[in-house]
N, C-alpha and C. Protein backbone atom coordinates (compact mmCIF):
# COMPACT_ATOMS: atom_id res chain seq x y z
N UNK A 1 55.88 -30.61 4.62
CA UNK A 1 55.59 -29.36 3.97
C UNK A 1 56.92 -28.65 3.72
N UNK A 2 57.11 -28.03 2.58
CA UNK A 2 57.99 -27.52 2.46
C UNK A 2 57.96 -25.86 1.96
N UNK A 3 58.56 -24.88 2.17
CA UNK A 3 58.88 -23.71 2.48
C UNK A 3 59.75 -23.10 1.14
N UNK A 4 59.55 -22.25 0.32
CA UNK A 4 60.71 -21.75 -0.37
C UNK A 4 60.76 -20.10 -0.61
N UNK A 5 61.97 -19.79 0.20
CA UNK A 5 62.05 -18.44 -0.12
C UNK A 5 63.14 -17.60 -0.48
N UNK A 6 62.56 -17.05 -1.16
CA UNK A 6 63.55 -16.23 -2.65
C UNK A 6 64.84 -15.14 -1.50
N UNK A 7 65.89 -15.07 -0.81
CA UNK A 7 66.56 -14.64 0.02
C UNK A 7 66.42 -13.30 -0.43
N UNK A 8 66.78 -13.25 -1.94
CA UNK A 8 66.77 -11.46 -2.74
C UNK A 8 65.72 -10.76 -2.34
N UNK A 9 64.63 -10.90 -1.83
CA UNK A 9 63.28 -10.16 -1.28
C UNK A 9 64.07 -9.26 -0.25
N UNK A 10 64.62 -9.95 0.58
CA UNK A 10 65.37 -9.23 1.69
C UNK A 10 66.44 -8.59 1.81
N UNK A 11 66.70 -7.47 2.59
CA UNK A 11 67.96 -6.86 2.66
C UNK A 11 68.31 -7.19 4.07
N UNK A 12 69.56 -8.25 4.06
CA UNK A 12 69.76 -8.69 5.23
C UNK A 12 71.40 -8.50 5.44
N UNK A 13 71.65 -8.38 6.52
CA UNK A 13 72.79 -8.70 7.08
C UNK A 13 73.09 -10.41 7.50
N UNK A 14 74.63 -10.32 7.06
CA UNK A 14 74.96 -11.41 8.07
C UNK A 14 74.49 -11.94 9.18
N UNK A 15 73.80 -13.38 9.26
CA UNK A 15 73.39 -13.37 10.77
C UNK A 15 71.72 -13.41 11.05
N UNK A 16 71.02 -12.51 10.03
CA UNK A 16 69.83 -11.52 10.56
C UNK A 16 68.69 -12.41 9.56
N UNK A 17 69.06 -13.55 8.88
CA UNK A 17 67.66 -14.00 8.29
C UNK A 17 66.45 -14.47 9.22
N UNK A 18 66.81 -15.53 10.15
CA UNK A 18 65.44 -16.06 10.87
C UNK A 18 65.08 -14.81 11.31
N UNK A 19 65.21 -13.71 11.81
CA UNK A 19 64.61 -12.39 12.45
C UNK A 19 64.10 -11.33 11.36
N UNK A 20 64.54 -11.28 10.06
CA UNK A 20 64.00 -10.44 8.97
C UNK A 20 62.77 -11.46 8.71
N UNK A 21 62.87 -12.69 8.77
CA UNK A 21 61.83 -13.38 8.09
C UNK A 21 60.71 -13.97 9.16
N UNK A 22 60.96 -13.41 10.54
CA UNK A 22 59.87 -13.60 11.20
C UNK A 22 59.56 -12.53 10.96
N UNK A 23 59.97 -11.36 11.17
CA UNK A 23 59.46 -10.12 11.22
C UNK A 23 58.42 -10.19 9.74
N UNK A 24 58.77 -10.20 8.80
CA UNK A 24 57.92 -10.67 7.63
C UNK A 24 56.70 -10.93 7.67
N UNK A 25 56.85 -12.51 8.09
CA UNK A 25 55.69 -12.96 8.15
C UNK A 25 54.73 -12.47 9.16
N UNK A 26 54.98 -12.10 10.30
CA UNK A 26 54.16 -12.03 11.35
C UNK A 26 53.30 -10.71 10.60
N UNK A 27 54.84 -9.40 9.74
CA UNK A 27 53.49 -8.65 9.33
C UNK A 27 52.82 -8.81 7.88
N UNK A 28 53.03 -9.82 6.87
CA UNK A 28 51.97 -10.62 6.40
C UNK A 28 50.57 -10.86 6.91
N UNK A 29 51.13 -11.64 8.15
CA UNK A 29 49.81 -12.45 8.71
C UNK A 29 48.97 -11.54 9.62
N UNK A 30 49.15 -10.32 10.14
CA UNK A 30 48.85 -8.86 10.56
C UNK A 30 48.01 -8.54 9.53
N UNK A 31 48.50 -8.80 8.76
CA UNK A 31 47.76 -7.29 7.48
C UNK A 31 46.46 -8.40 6.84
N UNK A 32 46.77 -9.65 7.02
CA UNK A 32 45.61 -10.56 6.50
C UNK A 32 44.44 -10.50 7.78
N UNK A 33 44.82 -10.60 8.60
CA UNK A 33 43.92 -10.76 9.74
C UNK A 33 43.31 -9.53 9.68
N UNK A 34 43.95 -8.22 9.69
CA UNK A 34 43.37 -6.79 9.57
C UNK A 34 42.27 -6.92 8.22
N UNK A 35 42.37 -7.48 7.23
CA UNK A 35 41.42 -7.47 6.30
C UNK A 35 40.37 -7.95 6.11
N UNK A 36 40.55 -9.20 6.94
CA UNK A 36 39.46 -9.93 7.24
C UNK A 36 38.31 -9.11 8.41
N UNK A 37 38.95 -8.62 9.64
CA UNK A 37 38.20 -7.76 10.32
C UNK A 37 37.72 -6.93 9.81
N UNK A 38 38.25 -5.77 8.79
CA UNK A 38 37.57 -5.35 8.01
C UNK A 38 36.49 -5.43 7.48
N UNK A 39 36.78 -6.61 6.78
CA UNK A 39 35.31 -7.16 6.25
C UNK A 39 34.44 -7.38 6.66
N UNK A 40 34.54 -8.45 8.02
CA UNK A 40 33.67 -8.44 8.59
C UNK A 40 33.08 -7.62 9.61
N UNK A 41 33.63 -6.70 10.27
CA UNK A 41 33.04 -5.04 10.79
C UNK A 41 32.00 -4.16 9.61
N UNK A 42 32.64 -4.43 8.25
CA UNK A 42 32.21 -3.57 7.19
C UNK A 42 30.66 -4.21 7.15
N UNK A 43 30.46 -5.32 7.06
CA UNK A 43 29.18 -6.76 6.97
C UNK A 43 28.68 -6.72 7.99
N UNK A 44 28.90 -6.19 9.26
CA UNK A 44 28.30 -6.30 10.22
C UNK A 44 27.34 -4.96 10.36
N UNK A 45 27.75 -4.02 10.09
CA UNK A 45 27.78 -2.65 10.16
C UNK A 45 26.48 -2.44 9.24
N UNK A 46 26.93 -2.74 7.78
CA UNK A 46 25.98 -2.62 6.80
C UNK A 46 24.64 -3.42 7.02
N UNK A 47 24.62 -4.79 7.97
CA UNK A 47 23.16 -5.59 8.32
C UNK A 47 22.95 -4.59 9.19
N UNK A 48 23.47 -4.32 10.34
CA UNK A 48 22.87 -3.20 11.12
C UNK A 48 21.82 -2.37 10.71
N UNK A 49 22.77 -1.56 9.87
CA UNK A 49 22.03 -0.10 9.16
C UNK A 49 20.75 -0.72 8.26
N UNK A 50 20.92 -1.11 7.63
CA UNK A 50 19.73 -1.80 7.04
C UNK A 50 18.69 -2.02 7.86
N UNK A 51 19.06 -3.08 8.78
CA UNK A 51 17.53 -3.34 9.16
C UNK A 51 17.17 -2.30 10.29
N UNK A 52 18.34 -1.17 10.58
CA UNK A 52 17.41 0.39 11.60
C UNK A 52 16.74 0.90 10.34
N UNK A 53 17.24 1.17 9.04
CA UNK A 53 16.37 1.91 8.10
C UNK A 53 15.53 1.48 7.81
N UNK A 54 15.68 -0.04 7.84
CA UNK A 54 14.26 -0.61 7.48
C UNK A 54 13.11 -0.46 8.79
N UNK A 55 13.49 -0.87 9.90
CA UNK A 55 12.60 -0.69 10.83
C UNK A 55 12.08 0.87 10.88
N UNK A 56 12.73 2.07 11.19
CA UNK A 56 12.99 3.44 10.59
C UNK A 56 11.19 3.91 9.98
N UNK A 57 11.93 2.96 9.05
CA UNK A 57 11.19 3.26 7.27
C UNK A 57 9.72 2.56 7.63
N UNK A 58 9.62 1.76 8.25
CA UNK A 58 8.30 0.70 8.81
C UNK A 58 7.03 1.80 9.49
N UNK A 59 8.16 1.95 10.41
CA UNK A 59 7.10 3.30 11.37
C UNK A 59 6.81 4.24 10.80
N UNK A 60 7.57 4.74 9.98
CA UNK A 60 7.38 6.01 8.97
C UNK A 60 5.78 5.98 8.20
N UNK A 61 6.17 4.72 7.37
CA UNK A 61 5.18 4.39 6.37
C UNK A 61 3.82 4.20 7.34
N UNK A 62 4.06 3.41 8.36
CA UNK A 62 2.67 3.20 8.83
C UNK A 62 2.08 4.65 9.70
N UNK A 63 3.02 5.08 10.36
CA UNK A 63 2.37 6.50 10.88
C UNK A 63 1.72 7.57 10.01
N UNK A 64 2.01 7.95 8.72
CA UNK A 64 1.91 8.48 7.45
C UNK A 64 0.66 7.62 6.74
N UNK A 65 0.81 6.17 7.14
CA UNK A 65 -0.68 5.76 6.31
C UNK A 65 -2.01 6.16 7.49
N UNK A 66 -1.63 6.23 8.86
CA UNK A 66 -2.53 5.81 9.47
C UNK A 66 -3.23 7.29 9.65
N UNK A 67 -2.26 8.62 9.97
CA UNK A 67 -2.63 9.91 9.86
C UNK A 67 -3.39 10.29 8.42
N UNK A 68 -2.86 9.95 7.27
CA UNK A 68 -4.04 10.32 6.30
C UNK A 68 -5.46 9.55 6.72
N UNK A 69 -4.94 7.96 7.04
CA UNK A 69 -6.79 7.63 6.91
C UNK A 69 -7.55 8.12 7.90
N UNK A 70 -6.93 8.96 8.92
CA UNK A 70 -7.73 9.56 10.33
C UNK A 70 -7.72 11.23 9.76
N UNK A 71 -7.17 11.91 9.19
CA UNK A 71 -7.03 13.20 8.23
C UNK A 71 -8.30 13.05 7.06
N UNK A 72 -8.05 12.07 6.30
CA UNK A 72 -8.95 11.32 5.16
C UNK A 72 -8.67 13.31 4.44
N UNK A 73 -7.42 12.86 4.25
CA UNK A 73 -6.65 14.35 3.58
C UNK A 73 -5.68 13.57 2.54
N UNK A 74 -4.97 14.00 1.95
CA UNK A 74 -4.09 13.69 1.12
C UNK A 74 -3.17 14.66 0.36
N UNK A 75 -1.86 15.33 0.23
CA UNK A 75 -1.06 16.14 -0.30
C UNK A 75 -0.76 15.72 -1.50
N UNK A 76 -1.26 16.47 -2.68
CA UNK A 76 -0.78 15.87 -4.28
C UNK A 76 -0.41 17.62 -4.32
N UNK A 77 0.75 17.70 -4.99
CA UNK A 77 1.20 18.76 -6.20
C UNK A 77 0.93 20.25 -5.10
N UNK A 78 1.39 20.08 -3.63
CA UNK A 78 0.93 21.73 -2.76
C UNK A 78 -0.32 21.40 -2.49
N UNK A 79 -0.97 20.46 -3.04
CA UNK A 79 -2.60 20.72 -3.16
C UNK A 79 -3.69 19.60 -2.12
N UNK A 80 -4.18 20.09 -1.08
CA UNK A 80 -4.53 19.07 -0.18
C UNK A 80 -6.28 18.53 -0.38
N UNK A 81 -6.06 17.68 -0.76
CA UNK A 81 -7.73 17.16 -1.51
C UNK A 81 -8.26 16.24 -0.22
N UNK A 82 -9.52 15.82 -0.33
CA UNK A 82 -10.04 14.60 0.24
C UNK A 82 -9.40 13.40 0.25
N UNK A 83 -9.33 12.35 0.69
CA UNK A 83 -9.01 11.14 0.20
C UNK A 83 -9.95 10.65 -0.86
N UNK A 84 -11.56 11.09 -0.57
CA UNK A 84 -12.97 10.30 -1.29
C UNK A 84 -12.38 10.81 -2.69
N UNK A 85 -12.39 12.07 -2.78
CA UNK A 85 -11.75 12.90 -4.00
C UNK A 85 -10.85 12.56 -4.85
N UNK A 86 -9.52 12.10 -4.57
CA UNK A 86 -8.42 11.50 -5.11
C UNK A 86 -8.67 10.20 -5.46
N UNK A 87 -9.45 9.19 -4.72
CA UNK A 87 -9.97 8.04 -5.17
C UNK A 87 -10.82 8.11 -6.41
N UNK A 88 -11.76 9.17 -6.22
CA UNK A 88 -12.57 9.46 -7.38
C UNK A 88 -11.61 9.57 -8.89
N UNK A 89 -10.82 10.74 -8.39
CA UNK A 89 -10.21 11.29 -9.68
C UNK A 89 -9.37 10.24 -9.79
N UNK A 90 -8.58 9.40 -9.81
CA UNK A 90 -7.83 8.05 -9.95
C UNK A 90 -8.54 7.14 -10.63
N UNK A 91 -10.18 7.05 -10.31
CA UNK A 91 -10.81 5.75 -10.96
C UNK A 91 -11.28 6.23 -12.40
N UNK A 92 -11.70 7.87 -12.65
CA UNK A 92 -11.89 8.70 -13.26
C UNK A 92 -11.48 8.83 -14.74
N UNK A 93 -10.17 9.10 -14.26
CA UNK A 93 -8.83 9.49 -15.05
C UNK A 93 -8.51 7.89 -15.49
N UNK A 94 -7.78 8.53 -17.10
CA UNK A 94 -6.94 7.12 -17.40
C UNK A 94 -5.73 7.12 -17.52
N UNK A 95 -5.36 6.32 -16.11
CA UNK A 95 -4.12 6.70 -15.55
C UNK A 95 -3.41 5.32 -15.82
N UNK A 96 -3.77 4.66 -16.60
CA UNK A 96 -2.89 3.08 -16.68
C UNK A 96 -4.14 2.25 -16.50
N UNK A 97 -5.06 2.37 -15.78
CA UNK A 97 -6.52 1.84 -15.69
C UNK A 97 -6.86 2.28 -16.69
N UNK A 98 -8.14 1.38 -17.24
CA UNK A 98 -9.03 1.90 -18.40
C UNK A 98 -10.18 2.99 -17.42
N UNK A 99 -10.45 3.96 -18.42
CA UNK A 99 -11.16 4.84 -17.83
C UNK A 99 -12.65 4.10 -17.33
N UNK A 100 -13.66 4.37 -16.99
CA UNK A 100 -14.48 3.37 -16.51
C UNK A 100 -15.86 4.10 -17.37
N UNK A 101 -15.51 5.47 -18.11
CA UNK A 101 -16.59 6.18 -18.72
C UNK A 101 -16.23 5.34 -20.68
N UNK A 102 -14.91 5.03 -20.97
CA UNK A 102 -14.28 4.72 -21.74
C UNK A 102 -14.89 3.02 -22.06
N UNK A 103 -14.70 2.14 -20.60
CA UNK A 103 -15.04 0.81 -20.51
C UNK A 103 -16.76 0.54 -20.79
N UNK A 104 -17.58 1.44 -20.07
CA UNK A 104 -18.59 1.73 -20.44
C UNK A 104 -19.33 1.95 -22.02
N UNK A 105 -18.66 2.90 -22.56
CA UNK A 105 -18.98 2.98 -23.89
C UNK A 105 -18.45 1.50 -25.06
N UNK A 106 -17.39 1.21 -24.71
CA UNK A 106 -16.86 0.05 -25.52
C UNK A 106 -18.27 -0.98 -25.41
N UNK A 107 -18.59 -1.46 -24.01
CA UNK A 107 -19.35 -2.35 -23.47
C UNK A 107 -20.87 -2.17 -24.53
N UNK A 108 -21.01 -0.91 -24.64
CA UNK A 108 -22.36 -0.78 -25.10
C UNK A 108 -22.20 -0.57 -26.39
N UNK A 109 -20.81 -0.40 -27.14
CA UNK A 109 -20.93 -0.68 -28.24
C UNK A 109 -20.92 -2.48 -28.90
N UNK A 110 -20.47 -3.13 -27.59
CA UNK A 110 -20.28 -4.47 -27.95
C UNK A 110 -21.59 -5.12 -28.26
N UNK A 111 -22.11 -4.41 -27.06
CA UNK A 111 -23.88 -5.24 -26.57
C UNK A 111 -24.41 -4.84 -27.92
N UNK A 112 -24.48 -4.00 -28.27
CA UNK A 112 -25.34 -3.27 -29.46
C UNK A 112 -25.02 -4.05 -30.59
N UNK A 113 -24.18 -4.10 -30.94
CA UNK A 113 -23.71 -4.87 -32.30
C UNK A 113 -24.25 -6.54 -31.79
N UNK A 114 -24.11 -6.87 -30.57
CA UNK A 114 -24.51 -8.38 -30.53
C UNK A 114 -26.21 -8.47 -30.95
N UNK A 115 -26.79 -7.47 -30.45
CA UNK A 115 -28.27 -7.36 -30.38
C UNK A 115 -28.68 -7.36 -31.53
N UNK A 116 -27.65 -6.21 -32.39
CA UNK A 116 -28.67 -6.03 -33.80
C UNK A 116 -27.89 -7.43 -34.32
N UNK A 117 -27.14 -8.22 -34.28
CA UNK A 117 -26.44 -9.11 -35.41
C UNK A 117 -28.13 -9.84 -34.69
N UNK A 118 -28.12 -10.12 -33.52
CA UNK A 118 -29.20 -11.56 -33.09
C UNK A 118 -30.57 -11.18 -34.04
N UNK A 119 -30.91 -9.61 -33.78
CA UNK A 119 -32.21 -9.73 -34.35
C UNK A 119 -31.95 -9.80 -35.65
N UNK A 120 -30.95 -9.53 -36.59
CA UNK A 120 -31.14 -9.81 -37.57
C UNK A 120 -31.21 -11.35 -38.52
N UNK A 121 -30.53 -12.20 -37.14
CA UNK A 121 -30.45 -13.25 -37.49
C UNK A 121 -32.20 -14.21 -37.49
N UNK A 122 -32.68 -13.61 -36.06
CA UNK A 122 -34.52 -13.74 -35.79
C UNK A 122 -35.35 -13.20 -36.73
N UNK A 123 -34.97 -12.11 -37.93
CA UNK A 123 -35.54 -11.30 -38.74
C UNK A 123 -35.38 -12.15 -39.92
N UNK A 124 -34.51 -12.47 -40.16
CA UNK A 124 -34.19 -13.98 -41.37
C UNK A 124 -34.79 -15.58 -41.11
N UNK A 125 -34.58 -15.53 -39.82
CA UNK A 125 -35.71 -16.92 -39.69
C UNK A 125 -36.59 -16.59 -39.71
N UNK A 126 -37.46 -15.50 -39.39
CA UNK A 126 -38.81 -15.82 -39.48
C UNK A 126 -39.19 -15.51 -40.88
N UNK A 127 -38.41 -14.89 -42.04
CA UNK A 127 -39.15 -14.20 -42.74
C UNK A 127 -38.97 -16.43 -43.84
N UNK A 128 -37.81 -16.66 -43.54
CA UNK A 128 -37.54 -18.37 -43.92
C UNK A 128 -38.87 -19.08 -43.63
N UNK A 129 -39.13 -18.81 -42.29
CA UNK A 129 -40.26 -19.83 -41.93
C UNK A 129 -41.49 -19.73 -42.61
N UNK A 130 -41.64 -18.15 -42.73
CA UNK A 130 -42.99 -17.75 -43.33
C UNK A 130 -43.34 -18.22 -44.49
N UNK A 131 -42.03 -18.28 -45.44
CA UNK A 131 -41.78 -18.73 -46.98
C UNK A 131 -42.08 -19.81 -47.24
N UNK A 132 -41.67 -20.75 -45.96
CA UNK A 132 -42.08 -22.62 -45.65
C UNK A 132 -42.80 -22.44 -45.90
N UNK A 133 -43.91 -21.79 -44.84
CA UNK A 133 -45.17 -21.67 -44.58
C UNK A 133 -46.08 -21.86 -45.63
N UNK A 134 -46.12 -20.80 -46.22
CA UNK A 134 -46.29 -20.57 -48.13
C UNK A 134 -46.14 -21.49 -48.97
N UNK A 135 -45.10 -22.05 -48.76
CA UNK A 135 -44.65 -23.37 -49.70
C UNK A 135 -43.55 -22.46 -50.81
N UNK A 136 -43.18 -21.39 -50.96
CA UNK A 136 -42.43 -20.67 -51.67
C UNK A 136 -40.98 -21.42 -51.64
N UNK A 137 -40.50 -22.26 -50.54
CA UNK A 137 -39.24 -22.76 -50.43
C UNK A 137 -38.95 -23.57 -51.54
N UNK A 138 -40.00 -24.25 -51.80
CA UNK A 138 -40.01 -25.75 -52.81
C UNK A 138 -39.90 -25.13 -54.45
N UNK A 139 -38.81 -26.16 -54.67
CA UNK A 139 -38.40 -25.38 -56.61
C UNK A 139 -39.85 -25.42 -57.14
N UNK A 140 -40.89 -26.09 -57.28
CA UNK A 140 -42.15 -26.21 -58.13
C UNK A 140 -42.78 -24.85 -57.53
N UNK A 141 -42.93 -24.38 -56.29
CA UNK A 141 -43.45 -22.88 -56.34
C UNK A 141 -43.13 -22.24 -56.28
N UNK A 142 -41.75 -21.95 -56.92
CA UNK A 142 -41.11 -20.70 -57.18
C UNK A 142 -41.46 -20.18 -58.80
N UNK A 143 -41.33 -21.94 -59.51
CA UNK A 143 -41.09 -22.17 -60.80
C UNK A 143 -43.08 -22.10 -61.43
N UNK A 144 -43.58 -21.97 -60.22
CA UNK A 144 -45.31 -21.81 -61.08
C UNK A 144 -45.71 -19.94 -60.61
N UNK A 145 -44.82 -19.73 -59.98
CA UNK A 145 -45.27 -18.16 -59.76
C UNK A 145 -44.66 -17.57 -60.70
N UNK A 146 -43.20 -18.06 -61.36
CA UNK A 146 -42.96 -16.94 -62.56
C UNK A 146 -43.69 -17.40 -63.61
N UNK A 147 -44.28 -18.38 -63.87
CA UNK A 147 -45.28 -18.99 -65.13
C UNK A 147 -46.72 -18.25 -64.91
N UNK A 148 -47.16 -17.49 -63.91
CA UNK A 148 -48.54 -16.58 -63.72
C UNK A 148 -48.51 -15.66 -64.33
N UNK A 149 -49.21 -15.14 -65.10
CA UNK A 149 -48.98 -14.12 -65.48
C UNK A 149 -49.09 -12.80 -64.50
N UNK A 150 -48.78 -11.54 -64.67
CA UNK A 150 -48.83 -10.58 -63.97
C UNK A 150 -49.95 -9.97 -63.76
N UNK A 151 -50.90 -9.61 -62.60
CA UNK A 151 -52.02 -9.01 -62.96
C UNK A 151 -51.84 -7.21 -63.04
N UNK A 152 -52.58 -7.12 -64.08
CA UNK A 152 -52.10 -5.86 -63.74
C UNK A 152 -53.73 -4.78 -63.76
């Protein structure tokens, strides 16, 4: 391995290189080691905090869920409602959900239009069948009823 160093870096005296250039390196290799601790104090520190806030934040959330459902209270806007209440007005309201008074009406406009298309389709066969029936379907008795004369 070989080593090369620029002497002009240093202000040395006669005599004084191996001792300017330990001194050097050692605080080189000081200030690298300090950075690395750094880092890893900084990484250690930050998993810490995390998972107290997260644990923290755990108890929080569940003490806060468990007091409303034993309250069966809820704080919106200053304003302290039921829980049954807020569920209501949530399913109610169209809040990103389709309203369910909204889903309702669509539904019965769907059904309705299916119903009248069916009966109209049952209203055309039978009045077809009846015509069979008659014999009115067939070209010869269509073609001897306009040859009758009209009674009048």
């Amino acid at each position: 391995m070989k080593f090369t160093i620029e002497v002009d870096d240093f202000y040395l005296e006669e005599g004084e290189l191996s001792t300017e250039l330990k001194k050097y390196v050692i605080e080189k290799v000081v200030d690298s080691i300090w950075k690395d601790i750094d880092k890893r104090v900084e990484s250690q520190i930050t998993l810490t905090v995390k998972n107290e806030i997260k644990q923290k934040l755990e108890m929080k959330i569940n003490s806060t869920v468990e007091n409303t459902v034993l309250t069966e209270k809820i704080r919106i806007d200053n304003k302290e409602i039921s829980l049954v209440d807020y569920i209501k007005e949530v399913f109610v309201k169209n809040t990103g959900w389709s309203s369910p008074v909204e889903s309702f009406k669509e539904f019965a406009k769907r059904f309705g239009a299916e119903m009248k298309q069916r009966y109209d389709i049952a209203f055309a066969n039978q009045i077809v069948s009846k015509l069979n029936e008659n014999g009115l379907l067939k070209d010869e008795a269509v073609a001897k009823l306009l040859e009758k004369p009209a009674v009048k």
